[in-house]
PDB file of N, CA and C in Angstrom:
ATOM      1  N   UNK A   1     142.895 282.003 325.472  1.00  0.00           N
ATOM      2  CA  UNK A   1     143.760 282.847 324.682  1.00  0.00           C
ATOM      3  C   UNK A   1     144.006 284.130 325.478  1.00  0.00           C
ATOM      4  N   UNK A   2     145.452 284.151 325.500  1.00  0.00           N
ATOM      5  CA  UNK A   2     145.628 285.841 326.531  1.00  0.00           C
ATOM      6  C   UNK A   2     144.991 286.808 325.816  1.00  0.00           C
ATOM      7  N   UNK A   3     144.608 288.415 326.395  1.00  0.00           N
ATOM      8  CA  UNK A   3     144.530 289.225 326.025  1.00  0.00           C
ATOM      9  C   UNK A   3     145.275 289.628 324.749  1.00  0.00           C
ATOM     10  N   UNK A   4     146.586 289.818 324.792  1.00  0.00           N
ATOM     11  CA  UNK A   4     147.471 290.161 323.920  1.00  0.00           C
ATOM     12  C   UNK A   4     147.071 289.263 322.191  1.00  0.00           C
ATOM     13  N   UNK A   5     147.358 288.050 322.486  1.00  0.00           N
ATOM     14  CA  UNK A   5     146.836 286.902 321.515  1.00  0.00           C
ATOM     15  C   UNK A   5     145.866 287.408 320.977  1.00  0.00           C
ATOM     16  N   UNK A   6     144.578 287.196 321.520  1.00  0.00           N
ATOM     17  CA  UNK A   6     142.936 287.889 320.826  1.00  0.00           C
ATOM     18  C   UNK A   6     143.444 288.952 320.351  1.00  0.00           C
ATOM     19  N   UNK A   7     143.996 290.091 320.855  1.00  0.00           N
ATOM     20  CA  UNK A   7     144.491 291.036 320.110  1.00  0.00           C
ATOM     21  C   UNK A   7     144.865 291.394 318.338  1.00  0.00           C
ATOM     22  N   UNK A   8     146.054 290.369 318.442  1.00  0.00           N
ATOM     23  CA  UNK A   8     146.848 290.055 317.504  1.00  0.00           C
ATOM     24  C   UNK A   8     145.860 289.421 316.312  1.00  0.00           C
ATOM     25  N   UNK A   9     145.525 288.487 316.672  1.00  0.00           N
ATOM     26  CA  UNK A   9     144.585 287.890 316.010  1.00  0.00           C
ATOM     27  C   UNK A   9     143.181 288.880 315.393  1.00  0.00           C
ATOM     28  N   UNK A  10     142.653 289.255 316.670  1.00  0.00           N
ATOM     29  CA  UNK A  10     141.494 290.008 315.745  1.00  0.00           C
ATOM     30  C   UNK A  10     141.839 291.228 314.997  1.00  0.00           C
ATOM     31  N   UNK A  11     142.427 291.907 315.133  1.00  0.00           N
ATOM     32  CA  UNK A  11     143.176 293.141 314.402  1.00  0.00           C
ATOM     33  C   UNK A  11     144.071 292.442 312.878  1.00  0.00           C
ATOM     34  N   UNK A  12     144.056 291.186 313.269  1.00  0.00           N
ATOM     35  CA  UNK A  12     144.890 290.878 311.542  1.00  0.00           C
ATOM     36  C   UNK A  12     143.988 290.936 310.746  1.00  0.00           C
ATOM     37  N   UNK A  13     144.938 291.724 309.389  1.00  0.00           N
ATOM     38  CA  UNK A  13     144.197 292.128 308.386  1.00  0.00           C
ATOM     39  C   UNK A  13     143.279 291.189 307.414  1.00  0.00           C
ATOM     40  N   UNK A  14     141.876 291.816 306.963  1.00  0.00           N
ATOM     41  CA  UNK A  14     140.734 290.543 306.596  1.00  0.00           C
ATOM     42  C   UNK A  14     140.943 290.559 305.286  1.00  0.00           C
ATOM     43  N   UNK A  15     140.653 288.871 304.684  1.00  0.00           N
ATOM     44  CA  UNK A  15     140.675 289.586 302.901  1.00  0.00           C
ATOM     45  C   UNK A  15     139.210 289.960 302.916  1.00  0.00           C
ATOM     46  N   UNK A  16     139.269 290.571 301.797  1.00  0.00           N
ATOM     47  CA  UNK A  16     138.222 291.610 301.198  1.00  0.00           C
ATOM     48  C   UNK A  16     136.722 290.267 301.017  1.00  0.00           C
ATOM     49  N   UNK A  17     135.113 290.560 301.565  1.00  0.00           N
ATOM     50  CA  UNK A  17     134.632 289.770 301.381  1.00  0.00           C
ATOM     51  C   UNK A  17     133.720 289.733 300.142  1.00  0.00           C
ATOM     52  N   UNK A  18     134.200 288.292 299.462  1.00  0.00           N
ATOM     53  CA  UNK A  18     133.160 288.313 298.149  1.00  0.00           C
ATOM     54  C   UNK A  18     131.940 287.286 298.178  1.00  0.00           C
ATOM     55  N   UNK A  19     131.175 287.265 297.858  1.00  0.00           N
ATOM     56  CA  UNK A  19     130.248 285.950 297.435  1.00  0.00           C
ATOM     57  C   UNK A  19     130.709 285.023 297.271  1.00  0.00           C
ATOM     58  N   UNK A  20     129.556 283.885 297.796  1.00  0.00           N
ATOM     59  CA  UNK A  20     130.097 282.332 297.335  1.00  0.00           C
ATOM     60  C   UNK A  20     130.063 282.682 295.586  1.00  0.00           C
ATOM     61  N   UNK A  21     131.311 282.085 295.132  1.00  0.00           N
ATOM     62  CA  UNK A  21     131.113 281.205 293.837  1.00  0.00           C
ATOM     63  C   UNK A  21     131.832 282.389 293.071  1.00  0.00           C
ATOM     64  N   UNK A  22     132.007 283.823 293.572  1.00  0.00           N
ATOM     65  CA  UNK A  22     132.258 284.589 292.772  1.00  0.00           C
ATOM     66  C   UNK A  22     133.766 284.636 292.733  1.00  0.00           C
ATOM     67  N   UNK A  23     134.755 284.698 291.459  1.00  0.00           N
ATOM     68  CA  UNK A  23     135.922 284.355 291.254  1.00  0.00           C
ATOM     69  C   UNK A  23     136.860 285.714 292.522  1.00  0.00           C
ATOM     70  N   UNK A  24     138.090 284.778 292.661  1.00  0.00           N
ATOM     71  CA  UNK A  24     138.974 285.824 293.256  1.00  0.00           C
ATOM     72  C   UNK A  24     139.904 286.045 292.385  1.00  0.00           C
ATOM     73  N   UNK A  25     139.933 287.683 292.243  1.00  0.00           N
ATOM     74  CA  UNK A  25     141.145 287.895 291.224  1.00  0.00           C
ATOM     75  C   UNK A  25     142.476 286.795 291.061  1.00  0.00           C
ATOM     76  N   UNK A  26     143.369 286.235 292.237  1.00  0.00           N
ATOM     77  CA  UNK A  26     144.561 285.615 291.315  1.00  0.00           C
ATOM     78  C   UNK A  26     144.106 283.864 291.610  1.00  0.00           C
ATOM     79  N   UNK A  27     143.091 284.095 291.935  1.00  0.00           N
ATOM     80  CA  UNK A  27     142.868 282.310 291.122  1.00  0.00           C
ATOM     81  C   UNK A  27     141.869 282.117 290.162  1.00  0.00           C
ATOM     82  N   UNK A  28     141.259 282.946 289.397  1.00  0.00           N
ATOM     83  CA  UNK A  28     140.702 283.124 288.156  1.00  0.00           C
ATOM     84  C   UNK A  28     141.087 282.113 287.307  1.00  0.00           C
ATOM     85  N   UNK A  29     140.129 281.148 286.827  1.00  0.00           N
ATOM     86  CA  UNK A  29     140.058 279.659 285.998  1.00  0.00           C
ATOM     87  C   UNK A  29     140.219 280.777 284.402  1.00  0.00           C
ATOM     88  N   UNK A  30     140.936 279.626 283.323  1.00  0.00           N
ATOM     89  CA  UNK A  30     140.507 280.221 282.128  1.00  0.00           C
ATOM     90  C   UNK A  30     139.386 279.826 282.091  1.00  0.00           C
ATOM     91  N   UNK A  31     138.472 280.019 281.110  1.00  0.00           N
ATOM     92  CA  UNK A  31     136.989 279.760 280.461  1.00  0.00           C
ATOM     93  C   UNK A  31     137.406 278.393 279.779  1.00  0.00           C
ATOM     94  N   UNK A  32     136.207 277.606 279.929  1.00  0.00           N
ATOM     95  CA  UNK A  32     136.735 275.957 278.891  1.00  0.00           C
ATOM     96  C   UNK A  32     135.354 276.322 278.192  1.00  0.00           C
ATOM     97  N   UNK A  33     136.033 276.061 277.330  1.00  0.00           N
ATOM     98  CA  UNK A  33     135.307 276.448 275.951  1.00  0.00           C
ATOM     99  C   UNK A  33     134.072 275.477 276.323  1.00  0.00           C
ATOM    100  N   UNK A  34     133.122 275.464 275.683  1.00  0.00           N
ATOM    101  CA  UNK A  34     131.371 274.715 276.170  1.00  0.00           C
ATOM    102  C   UNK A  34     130.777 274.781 274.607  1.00  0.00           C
ATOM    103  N   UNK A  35     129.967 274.157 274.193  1.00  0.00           N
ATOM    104  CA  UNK A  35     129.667 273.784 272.525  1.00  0.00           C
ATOM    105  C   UNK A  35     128.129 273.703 273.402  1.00  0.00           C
ATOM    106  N   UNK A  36     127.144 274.403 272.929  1.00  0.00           N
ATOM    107  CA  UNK A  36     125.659 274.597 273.199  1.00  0.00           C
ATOM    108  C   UNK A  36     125.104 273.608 272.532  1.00  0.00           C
ATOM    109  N   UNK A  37     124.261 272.648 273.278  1.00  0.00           N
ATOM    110  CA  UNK A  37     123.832 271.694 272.350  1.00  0.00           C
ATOM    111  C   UNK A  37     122.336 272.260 272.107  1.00  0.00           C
ATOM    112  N   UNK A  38     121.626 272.778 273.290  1.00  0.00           N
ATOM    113  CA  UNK A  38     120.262 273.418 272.601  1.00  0.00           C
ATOM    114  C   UNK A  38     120.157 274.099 274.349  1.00  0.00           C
ATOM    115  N   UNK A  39     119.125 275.067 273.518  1.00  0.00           N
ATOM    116  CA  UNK A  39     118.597 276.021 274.607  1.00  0.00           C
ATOM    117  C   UNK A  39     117.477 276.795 274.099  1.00  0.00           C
ATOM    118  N   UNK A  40     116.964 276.952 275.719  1.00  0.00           N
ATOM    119  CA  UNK A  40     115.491 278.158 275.854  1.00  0.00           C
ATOM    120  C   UNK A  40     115.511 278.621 277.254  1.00  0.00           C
ATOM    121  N   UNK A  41     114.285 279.488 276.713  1.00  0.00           N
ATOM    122  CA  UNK A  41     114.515 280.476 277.615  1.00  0.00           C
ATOM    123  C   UNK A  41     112.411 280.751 278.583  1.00  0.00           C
ATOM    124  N   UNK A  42     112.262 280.789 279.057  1.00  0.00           N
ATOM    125  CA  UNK A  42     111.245 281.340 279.946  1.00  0.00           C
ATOM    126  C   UNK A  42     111.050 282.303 280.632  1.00  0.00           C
ATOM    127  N   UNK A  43     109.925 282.962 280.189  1.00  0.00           N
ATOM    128  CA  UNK A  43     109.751 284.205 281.541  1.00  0.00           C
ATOM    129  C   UNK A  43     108.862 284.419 282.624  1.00  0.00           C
ATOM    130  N   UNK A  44     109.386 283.916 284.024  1.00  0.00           N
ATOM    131  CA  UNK A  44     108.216 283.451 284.592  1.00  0.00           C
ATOM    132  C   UNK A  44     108.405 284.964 285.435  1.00  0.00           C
ATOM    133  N   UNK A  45     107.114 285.779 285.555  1.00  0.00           N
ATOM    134  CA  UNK A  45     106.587 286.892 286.393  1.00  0.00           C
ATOM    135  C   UNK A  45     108.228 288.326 285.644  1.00  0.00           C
ATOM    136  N   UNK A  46     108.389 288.942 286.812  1.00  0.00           N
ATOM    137  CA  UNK A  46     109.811 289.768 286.065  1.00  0.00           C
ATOM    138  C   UNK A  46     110.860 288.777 285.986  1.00  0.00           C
ATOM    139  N   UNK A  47     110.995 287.808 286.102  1.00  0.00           N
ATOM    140  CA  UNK A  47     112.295 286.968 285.772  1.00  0.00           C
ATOM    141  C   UNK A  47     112.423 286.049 284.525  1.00  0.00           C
ATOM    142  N   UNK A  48     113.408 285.972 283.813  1.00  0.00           N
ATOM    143  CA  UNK A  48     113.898 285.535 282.708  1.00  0.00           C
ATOM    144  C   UNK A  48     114.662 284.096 283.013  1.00  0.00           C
ATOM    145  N   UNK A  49     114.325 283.003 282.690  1.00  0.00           N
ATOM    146  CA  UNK A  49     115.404 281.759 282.941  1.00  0.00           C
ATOM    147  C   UNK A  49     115.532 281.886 281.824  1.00  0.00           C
ATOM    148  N   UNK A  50     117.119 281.158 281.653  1.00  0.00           N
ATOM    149  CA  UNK A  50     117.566 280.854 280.508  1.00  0.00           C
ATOM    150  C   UNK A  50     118.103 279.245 280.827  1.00  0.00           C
ATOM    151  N   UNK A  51     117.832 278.454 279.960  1.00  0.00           N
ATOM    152  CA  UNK A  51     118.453 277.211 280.245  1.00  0.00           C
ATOM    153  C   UNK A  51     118.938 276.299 279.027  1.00  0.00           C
ATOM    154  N   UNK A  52     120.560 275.745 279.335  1.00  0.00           N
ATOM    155  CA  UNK A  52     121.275 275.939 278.594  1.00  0.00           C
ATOM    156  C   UNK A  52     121.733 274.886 278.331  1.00  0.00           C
ATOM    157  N   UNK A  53     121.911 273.711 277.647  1.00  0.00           N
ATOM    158  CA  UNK A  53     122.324 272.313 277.848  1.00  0.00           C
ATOM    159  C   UNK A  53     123.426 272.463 276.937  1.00  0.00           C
ATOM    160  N   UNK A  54     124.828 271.897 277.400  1.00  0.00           N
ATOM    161  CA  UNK A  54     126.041 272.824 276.990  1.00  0.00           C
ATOM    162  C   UNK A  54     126.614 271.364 277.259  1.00  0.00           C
ATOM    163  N   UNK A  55     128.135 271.154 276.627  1.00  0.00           N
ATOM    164  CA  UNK A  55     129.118 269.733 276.679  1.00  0.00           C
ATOM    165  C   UNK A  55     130.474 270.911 276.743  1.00  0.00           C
ATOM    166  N   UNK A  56     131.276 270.334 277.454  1.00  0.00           N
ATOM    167  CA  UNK A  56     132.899 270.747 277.562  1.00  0.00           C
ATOM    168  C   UNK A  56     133.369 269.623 277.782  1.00  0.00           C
ATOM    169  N   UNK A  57     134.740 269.881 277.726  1.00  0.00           N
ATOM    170  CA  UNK A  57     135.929 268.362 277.977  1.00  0.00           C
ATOM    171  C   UNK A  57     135.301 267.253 279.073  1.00  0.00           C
ATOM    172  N   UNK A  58     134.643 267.911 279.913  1.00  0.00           N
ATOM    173  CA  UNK A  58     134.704 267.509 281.379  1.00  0.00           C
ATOM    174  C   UNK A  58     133.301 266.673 281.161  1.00  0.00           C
ATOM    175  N   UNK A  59     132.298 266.746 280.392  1.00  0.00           N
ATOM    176  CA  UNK A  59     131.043 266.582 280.150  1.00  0.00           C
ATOM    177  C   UNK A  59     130.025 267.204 279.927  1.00  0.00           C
ATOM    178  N   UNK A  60     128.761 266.993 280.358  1.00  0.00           N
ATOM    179  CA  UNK A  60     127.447 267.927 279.773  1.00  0.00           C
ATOM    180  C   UNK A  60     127.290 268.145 280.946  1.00  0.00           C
ATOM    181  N   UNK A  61     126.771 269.371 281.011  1.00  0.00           N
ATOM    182  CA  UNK A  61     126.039 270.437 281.882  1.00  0.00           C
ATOM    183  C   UNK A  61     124.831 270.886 281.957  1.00  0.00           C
ATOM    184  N   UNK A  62     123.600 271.422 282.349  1.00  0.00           N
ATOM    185  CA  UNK A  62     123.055 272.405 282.198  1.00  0.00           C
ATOM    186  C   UNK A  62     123.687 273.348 283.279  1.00  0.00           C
ATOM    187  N   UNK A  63     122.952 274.510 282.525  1.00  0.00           N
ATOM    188  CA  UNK A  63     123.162 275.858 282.907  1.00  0.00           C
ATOM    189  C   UNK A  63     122.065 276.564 282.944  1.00  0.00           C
ATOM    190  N   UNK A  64     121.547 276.907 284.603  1.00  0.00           N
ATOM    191  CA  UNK A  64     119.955 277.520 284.521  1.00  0.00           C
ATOM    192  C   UNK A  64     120.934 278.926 285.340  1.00  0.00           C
ATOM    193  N   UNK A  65     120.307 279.894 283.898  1.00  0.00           N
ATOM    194  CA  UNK A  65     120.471 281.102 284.436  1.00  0.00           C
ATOM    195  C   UNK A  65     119.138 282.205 284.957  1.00  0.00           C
ATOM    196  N   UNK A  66     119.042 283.049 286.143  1.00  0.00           N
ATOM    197  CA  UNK A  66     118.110 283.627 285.996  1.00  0.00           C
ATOM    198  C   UNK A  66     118.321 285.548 285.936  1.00  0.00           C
ATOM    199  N   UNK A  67     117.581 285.555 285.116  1.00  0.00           N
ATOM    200  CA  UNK A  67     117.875 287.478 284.981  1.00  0.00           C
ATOM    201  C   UNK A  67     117.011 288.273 285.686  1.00  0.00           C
ATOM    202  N   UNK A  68     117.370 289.248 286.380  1.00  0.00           N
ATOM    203  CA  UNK A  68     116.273 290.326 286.860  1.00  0.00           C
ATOM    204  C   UNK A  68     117.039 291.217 286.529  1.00  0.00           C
ATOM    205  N   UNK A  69     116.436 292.105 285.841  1.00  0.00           N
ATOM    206  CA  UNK A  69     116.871 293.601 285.778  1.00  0.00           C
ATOM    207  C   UNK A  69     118.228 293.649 285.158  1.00  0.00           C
ATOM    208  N   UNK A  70     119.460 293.921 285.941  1.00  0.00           N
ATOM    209  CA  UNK A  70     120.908 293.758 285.378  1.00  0.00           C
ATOM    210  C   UNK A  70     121.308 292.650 286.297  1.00  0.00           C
ATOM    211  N   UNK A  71     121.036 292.134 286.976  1.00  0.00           N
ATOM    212  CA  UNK A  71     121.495 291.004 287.375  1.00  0.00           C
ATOM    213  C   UNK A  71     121.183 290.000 287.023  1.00  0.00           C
ATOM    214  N   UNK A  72     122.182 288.481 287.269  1.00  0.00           N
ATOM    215  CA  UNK A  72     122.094 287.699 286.999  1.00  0.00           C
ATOM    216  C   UNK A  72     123.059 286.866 287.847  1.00  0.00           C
ATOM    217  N   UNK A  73     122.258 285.162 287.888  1.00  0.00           N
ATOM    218  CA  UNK A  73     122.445 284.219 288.708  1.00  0.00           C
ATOM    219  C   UNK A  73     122.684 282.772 287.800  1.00  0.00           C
ATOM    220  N   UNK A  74     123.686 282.242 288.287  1.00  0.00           N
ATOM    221  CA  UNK A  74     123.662 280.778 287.471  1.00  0.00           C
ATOM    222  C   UNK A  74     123.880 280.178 288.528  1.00  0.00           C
ATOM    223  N   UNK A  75     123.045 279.046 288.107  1.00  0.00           N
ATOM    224  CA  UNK A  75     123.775 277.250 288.562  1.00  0.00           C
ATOM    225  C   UNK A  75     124.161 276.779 287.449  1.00  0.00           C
ATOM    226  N   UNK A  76     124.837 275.505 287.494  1.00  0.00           N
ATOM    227  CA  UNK A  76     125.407 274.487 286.833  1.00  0.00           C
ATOM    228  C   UNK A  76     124.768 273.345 287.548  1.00  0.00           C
ATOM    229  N   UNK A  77     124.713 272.134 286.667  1.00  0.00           N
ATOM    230  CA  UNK A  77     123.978 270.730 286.987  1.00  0.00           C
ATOM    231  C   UNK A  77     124.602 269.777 286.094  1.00  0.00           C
ATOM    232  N   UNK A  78     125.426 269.275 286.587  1.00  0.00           N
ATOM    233  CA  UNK A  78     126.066 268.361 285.949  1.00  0.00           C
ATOM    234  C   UNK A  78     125.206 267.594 285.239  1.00  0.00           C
ATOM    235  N   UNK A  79     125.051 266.207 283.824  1.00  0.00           N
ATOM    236  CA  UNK A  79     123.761 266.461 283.535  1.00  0.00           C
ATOM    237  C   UNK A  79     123.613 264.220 284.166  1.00  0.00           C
ATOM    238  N   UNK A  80     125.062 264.610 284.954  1.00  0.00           N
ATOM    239  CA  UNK A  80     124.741 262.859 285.680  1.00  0.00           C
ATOM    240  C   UNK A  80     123.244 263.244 286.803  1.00  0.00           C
ATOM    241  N   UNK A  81     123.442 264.457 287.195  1.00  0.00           N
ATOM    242  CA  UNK A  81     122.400 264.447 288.296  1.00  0.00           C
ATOM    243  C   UNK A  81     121.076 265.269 287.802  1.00  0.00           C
ATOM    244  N   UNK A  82     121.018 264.994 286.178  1.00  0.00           N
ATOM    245  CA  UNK A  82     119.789 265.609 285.560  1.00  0.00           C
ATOM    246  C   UNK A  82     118.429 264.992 286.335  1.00  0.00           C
ATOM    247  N   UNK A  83     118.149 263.763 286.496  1.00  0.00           N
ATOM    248  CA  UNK A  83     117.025 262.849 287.063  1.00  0.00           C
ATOM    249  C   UNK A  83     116.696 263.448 288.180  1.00  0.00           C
ATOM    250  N   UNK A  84     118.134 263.154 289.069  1.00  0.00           N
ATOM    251  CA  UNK A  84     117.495 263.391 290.257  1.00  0.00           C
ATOM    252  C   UNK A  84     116.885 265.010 290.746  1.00  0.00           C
ATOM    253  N   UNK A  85     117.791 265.832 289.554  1.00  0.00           N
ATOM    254  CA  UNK A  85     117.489 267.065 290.170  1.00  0.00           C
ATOM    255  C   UNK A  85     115.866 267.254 289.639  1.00  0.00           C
ATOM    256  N   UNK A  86     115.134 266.423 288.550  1.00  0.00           N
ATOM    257  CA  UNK A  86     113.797 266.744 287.775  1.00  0.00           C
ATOM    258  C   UNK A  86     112.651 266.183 289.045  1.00  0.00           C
ATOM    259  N   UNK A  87     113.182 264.791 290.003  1.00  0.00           N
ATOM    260  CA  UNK A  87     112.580 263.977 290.768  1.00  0.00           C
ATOM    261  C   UNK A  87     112.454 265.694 291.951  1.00  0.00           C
ATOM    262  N   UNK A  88     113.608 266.148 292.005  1.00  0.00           N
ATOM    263  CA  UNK A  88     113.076 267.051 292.991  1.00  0.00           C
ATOM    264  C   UNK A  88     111.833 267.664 292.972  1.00  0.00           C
ATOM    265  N   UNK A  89     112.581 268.574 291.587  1.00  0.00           N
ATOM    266  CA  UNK A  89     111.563 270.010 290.770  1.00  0.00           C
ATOM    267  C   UNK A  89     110.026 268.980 291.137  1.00  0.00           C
ATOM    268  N   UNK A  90     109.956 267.818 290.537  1.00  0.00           N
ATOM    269  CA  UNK A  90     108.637 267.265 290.993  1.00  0.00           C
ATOM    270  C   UNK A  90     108.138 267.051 291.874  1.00  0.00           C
ATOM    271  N   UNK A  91     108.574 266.356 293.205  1.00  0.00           N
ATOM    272  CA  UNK A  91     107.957 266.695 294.502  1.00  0.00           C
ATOM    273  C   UNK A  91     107.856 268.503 294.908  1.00  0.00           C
ATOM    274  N   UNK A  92     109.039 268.784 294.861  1.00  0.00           N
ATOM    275  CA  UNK A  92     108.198 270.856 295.260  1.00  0.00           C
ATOM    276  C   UNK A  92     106.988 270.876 294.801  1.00  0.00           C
ATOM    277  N   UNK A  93     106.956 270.465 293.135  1.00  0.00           N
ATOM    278  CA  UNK A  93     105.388 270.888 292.752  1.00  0.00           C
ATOM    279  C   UNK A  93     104.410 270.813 293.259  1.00  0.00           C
ATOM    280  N   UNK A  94     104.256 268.951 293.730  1.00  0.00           N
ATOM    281  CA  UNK A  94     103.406 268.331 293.924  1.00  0.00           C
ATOM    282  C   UNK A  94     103.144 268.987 296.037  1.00  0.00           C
ATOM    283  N   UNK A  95     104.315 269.315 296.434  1.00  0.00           N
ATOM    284  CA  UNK A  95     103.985 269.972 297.671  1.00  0.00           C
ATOM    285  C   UNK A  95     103.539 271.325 297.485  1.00  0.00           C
ATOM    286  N   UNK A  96     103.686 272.213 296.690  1.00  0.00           N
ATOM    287  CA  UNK A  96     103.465 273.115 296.291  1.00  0.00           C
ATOM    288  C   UNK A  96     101.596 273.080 295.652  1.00  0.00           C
ATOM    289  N   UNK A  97     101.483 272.270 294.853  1.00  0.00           N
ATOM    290  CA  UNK A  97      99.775 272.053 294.631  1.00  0.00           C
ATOM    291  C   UNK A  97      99.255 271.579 295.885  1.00  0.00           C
ATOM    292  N   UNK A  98     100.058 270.593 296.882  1.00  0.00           N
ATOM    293  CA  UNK A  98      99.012 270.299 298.294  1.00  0.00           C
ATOM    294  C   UNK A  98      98.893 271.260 299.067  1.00  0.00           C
ATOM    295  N   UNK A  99      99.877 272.453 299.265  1.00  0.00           N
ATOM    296  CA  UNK A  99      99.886 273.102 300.549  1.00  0.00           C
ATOM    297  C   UNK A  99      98.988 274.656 299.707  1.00  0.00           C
ATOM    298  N   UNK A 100      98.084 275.092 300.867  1.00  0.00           N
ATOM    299  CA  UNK A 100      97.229 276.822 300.342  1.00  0.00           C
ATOM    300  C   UNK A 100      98.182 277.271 301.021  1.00  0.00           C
ATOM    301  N   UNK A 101      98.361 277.825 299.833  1.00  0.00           N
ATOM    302  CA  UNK A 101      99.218 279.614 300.039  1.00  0.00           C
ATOM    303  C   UNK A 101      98.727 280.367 301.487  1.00  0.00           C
ATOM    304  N   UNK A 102      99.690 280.892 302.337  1.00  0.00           N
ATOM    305  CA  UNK A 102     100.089 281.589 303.381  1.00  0.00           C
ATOM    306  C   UNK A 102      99.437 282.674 303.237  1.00  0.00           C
ATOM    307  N   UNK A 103     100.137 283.508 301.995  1.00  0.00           N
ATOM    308  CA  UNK A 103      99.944 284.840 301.878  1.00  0.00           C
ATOM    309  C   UNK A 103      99.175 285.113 300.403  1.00  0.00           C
ATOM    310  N   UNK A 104      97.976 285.623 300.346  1.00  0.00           N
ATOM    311  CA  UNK A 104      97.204 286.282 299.287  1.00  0.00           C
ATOM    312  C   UNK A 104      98.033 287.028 297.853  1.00  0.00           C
ATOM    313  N   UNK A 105      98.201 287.083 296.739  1.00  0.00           N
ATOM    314  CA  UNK A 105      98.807 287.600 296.124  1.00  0.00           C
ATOM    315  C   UNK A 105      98.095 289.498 295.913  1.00  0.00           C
ATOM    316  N   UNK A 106      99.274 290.039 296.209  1.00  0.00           N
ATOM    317  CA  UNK A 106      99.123 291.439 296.448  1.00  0.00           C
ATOM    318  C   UNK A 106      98.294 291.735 295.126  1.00  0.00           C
ATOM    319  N   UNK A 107      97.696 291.668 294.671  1.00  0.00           N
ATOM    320  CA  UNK A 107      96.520 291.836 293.465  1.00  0.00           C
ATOM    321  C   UNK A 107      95.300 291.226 293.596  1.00  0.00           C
ATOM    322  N   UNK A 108      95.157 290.403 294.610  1.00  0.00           N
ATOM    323  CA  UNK A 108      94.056 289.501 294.980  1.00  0.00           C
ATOM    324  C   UNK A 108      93.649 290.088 296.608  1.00  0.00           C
ATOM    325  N   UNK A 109      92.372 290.327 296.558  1.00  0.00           N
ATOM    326  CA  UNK A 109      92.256 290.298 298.356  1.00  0.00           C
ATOM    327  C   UNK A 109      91.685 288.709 299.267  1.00  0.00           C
ATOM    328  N   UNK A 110      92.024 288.766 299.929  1.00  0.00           N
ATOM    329  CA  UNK A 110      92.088 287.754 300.960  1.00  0.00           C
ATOM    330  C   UNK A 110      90.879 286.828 300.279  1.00  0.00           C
ATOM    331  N   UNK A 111      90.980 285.808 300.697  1.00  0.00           N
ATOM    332  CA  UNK A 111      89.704 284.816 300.070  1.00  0.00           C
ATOM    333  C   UNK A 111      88.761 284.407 301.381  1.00  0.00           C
TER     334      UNK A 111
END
């Protein structure tokens, strides 16, 4: 690429950068309405899940939200891939009970 080219190119103007997933003003979806079929909520350490088993046109969902402070984070899980996503959550565990912790919890001294 000539000088001039790279030029042109890197100097063109950037759009503005947002987060994955977070809407861009002019392609903003309406909201599809969602009918809650049941939900709860957990508070594990400062964080709040909320989890949400919800149906719209399109099908059932969950919705695991998590809160800290004023923020907040969602996924969606379609609920065809409910299994496989539980088969996961279960191996982490089960790697999670085989493997000792790295690092000491800052309230505990070293063992």
């Amino acid at each position: 690429m000539a000088d001039q080219e790279w030029h042109q190119w890197h100097s063109a103007p950037r759009q503005p950068h947002q987060a994955y997933g977070s809407p861009q003003p002019p392609y903003d979806r309406p909201r599809v309405q969602e009918d809650t079929l049941k939900e709860t909520h957990v508070q594990v350490e400062r964080k709040t899940f909320l989890l949400s088993l919800r149906e719209n046109p399109r099908g059932r969902i969950l919705r695991i939200t998590e809160e800290v402070g004023m923020k907040r984070n969602t996924i969606i899980i379609p609920s065809t891939g409910l299994k496989e996503f539980l088969q996961m959550l279960e191996e982490m565990i089960k790697a999670s009970d085989k493997l000792p912790p790295k690092l000491s919890p800052p309230d505990q001294p070293p063992a």
